[in-house]
N, C-alpha and C. Protein backbone atom coordinates (compact mmCIF):
# COMPACT_ATOMS: atom_id res chain seq x y z
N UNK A 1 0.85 -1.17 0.00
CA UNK A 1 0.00 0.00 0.00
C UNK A 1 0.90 1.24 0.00
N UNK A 2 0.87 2.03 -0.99
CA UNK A 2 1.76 3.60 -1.01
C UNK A 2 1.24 4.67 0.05
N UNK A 3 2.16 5.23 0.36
CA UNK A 3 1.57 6.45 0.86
C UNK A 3 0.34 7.41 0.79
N UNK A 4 0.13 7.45 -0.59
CA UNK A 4 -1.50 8.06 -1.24
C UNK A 4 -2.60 7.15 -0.86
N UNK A 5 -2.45 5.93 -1.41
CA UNK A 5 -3.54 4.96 -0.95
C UNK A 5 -4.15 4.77 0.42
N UNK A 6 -2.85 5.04 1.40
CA UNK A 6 -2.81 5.39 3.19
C UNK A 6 -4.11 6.68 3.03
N UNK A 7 -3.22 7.78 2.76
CA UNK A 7 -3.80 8.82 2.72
C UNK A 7 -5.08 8.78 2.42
N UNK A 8 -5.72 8.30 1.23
CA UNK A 8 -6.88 8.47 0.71
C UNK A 8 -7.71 7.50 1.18
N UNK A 9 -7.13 6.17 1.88
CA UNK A 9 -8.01 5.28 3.10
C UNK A 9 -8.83 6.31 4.22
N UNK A 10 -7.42 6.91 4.65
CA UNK A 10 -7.56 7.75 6.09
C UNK A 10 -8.74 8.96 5.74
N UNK A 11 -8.85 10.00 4.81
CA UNK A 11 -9.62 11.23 4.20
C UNK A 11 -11.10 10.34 4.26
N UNK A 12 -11.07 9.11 3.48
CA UNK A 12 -12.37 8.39 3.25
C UNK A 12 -13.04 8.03 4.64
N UNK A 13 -12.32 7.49 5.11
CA UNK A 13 -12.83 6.95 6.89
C UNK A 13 -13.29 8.29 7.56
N UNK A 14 -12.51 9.43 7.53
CA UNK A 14 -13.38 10.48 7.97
C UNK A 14 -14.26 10.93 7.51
N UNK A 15 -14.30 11.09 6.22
CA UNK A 15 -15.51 11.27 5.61
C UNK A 15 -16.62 10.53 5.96
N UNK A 16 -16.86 9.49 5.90
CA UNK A 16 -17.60 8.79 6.50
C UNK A 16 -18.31 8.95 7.71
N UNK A 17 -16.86 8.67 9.06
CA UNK A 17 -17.43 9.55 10.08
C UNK A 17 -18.33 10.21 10.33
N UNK A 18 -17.73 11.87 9.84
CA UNK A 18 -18.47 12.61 9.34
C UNK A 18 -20.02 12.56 9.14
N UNK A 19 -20.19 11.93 7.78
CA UNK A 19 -21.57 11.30 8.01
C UNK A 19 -22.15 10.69 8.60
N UNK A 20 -21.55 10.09 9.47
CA UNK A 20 -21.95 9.36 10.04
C UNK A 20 -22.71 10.32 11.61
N UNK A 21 -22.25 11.16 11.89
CA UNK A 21 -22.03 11.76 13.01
C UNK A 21 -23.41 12.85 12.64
N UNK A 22 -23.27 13.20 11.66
CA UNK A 22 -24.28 14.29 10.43
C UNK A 22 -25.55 13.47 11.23
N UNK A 23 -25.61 12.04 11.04
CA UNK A 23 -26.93 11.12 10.76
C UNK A 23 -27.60 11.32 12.38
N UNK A 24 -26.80 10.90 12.89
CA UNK A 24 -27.24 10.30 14.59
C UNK A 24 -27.03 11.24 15.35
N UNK A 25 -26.87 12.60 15.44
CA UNK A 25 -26.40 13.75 16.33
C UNK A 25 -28.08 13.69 16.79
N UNK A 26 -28.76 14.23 15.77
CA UNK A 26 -30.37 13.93 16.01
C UNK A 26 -30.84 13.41 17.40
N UNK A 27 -29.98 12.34 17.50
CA UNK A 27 -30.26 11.29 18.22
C UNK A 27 -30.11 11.26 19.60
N UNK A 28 -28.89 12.71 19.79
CA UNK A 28 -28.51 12.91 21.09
C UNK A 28 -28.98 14.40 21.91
N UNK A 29 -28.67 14.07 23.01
CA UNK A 29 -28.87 15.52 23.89
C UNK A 29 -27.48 16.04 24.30
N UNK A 30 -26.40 15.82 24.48
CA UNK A 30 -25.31 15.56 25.00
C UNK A 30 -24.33 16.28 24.10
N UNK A 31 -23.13 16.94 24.19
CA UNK A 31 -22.15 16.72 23.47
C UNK A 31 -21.14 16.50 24.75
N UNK A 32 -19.70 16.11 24.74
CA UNK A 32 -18.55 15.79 25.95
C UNK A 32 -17.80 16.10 24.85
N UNK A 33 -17.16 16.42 25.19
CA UNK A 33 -15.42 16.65 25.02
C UNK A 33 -14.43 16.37 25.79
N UNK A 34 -13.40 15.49 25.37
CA UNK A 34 -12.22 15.18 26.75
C UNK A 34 -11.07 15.59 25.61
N UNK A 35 -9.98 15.46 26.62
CA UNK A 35 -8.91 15.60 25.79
C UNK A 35 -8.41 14.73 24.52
N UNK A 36 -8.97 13.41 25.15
CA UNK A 36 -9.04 12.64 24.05
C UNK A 36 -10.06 11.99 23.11
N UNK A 37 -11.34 12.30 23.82
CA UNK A 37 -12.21 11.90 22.57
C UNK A 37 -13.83 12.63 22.79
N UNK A 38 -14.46 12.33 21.73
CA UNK A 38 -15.63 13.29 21.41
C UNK A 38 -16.52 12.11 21.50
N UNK A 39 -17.62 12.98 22.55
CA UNK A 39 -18.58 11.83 22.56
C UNK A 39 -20.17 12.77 22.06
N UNK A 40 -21.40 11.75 21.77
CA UNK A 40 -22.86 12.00 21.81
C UNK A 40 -23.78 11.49 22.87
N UNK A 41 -24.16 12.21 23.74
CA UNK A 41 -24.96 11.18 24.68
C UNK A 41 -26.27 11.45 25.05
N UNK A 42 -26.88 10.94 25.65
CA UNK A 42 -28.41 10.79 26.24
C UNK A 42 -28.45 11.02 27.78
N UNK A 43 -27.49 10.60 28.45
CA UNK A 43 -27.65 11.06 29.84
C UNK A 43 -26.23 11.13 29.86
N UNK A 44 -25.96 12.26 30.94
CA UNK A 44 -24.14 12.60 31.40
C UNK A 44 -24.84 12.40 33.01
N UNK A 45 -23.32 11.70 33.81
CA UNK A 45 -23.38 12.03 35.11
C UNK A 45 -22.18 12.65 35.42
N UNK A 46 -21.99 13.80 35.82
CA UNK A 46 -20.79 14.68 36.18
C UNK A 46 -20.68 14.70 37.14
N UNK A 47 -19.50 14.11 37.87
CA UNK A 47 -19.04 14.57 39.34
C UNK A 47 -17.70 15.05 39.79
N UNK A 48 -17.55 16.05 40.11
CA UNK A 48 -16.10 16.66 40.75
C UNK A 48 -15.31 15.46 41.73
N UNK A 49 -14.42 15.05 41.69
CA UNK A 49 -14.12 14.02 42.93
C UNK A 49 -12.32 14.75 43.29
N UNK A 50 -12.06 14.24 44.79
CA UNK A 50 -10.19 14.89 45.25
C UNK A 50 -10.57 13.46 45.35
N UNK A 51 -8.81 13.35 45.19
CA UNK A 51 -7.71 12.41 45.60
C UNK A 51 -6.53 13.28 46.63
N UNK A 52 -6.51 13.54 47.94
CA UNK A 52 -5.64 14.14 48.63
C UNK A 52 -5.75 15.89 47.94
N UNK A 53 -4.80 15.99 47.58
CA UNK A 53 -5.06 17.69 47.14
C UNK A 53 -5.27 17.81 45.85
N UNK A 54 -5.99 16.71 45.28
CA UNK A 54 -5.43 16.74 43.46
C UNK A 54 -7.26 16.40 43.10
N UNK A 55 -7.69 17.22 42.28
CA UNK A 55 -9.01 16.88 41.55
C UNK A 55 -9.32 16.64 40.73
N UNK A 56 -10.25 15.60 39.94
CA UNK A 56 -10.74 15.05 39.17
C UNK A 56 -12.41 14.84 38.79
N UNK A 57 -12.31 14.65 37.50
CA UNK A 57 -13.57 14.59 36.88
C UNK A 57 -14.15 12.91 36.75
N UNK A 58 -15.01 12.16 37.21
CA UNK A 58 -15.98 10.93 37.06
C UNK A 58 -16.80 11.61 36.07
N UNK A 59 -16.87 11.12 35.12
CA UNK A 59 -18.13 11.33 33.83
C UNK A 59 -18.82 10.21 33.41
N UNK A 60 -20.15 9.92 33.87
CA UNK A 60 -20.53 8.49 33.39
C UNK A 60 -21.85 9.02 32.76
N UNK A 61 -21.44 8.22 31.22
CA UNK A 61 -22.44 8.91 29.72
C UNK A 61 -22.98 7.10 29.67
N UNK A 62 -24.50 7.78 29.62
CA UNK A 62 -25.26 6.46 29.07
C UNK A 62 -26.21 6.53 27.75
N UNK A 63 -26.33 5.84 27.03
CA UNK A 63 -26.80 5.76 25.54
C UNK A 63 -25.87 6.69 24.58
N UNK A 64 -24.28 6.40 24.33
CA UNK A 64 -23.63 7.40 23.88
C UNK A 64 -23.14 6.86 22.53
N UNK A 65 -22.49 7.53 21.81
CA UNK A 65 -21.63 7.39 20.31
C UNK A 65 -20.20 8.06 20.59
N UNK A 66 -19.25 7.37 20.05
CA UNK A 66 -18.01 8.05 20.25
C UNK A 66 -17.81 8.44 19.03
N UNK A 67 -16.92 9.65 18.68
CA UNK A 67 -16.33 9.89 17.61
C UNK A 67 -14.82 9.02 17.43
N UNK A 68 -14.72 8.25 16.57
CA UNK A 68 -13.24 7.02 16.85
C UNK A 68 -13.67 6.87 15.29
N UNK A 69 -12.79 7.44 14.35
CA UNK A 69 -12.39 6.57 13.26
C UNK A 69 -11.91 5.01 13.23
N UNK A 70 -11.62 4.86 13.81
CA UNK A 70 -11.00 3.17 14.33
C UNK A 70 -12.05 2.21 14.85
N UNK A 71 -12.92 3.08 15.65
CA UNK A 71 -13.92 2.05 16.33
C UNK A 71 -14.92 1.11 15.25
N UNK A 72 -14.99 -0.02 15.31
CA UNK A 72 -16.16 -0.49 13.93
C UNK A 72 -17.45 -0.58 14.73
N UNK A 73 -17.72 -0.20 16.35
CA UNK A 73 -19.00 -0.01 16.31
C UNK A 73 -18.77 1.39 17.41
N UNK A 74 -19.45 2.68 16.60
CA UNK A 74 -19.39 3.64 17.77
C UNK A 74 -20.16 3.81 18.83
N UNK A 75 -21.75 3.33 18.46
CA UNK A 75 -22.73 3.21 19.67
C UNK A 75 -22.32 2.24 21.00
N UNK A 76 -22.20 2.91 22.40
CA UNK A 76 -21.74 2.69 23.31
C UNK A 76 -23.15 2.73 24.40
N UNK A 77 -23.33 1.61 25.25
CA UNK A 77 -24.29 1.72 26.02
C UNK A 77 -24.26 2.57 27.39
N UNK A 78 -22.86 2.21 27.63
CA UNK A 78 -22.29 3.03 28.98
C UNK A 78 -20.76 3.25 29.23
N UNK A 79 -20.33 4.46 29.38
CA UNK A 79 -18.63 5.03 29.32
C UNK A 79 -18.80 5.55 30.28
N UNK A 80 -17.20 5.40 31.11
CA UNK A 80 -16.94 6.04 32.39
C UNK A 80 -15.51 6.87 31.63
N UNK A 81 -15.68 8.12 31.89
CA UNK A 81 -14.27 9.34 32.07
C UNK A 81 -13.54 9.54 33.57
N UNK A 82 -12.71 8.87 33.62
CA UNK A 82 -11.97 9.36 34.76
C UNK A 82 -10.95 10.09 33.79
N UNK A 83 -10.51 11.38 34.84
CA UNK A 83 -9.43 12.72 34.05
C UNK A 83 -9.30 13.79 34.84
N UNK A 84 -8.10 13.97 34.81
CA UNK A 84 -7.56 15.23 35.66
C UNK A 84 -7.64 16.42 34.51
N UNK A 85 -8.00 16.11 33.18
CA UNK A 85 -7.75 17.16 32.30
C UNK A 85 -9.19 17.61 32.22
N UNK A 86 -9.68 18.67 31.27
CA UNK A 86 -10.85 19.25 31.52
C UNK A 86 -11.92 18.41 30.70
N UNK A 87 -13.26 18.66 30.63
CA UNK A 87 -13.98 18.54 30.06
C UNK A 87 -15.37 18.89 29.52
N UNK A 88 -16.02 18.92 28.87
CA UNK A 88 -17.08 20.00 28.27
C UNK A 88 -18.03 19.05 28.34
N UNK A 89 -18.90 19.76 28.32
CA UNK A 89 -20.24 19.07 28.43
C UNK A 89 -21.26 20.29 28.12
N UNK A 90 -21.78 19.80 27.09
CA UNK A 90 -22.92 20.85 26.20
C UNK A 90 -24.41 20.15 26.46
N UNK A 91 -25.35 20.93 26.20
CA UNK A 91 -26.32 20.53 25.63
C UNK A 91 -26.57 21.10 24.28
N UNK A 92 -27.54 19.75 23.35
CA UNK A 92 -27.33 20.02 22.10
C UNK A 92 -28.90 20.61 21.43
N UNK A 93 -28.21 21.87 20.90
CA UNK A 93 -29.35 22.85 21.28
C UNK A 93 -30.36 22.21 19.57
N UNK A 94 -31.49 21.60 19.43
CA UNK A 94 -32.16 20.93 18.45
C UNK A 94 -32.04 21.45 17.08
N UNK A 95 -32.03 22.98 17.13
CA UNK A 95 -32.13 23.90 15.88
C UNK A 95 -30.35 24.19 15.57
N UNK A 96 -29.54 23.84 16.41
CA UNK A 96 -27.96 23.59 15.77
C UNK A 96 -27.93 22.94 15.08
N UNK A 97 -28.33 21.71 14.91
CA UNK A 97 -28.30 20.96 14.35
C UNK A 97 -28.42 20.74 12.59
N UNK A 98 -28.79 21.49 12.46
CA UNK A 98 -29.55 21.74 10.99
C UNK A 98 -28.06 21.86 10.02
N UNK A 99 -27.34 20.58 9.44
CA UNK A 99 -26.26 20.82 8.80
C UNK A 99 -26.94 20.30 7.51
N UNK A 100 -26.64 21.16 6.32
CA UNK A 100 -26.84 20.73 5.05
C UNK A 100 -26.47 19.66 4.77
N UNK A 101 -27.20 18.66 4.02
CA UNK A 101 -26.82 17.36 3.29
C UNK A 101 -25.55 17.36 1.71
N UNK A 102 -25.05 18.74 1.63
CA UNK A 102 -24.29 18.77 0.50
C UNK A 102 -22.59 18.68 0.80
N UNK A 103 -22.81 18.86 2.56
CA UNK A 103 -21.16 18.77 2.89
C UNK A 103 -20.60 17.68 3.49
């Protein structure tokens, strides 16, 4: 496999994504953000937690979708975030949603 063929695997899989994400956002109330990955969910449980002087985030998302090019199934029934790094948590406002079918 050449370098281009890599390349144009990798562009396609996001693309996809993409659509994929386009399709089922609908589907959620939720957006998360961690440092490392993007989720869709239906219920968030957020809790502040210490360890001695040091604090952390418990995030437990139920009925969720991850954003993971890699993953071959993204629908997730239940994810736990443990993280000292930050994290977002939106609600997904119904009329955002409205992305044209041409991109």
């Amino acid at each position: 496999m050449s370098a281009e063929d890599l390349d144009n695997y990798e562009t396609d899989a996001e693309l996809a994504l993409y659509k994929e994400y386009r399709d089922v956002i609908k589907l959620f109330t939720y957006v998360v953000e961690t440092e490392r990955r993007f989720y869709l969910a239906n219920k968030v449980d957020f809790n502040v937690r210490s360890a001695g002087q040091d604090v952390y985030f418990d995030v437990r998302l139920s009925d969720a979708w991850v954003w993971d090019v890699y993953r071959s199934n993204r629908f997730v029934k239940n994810v736990r975030i443990v993280t000292f790094k930050d994290v977002n948590v939106e609600e997904v406002q119904k009329s955002d949603i409205d992305i044209p079918d041409g991109i």
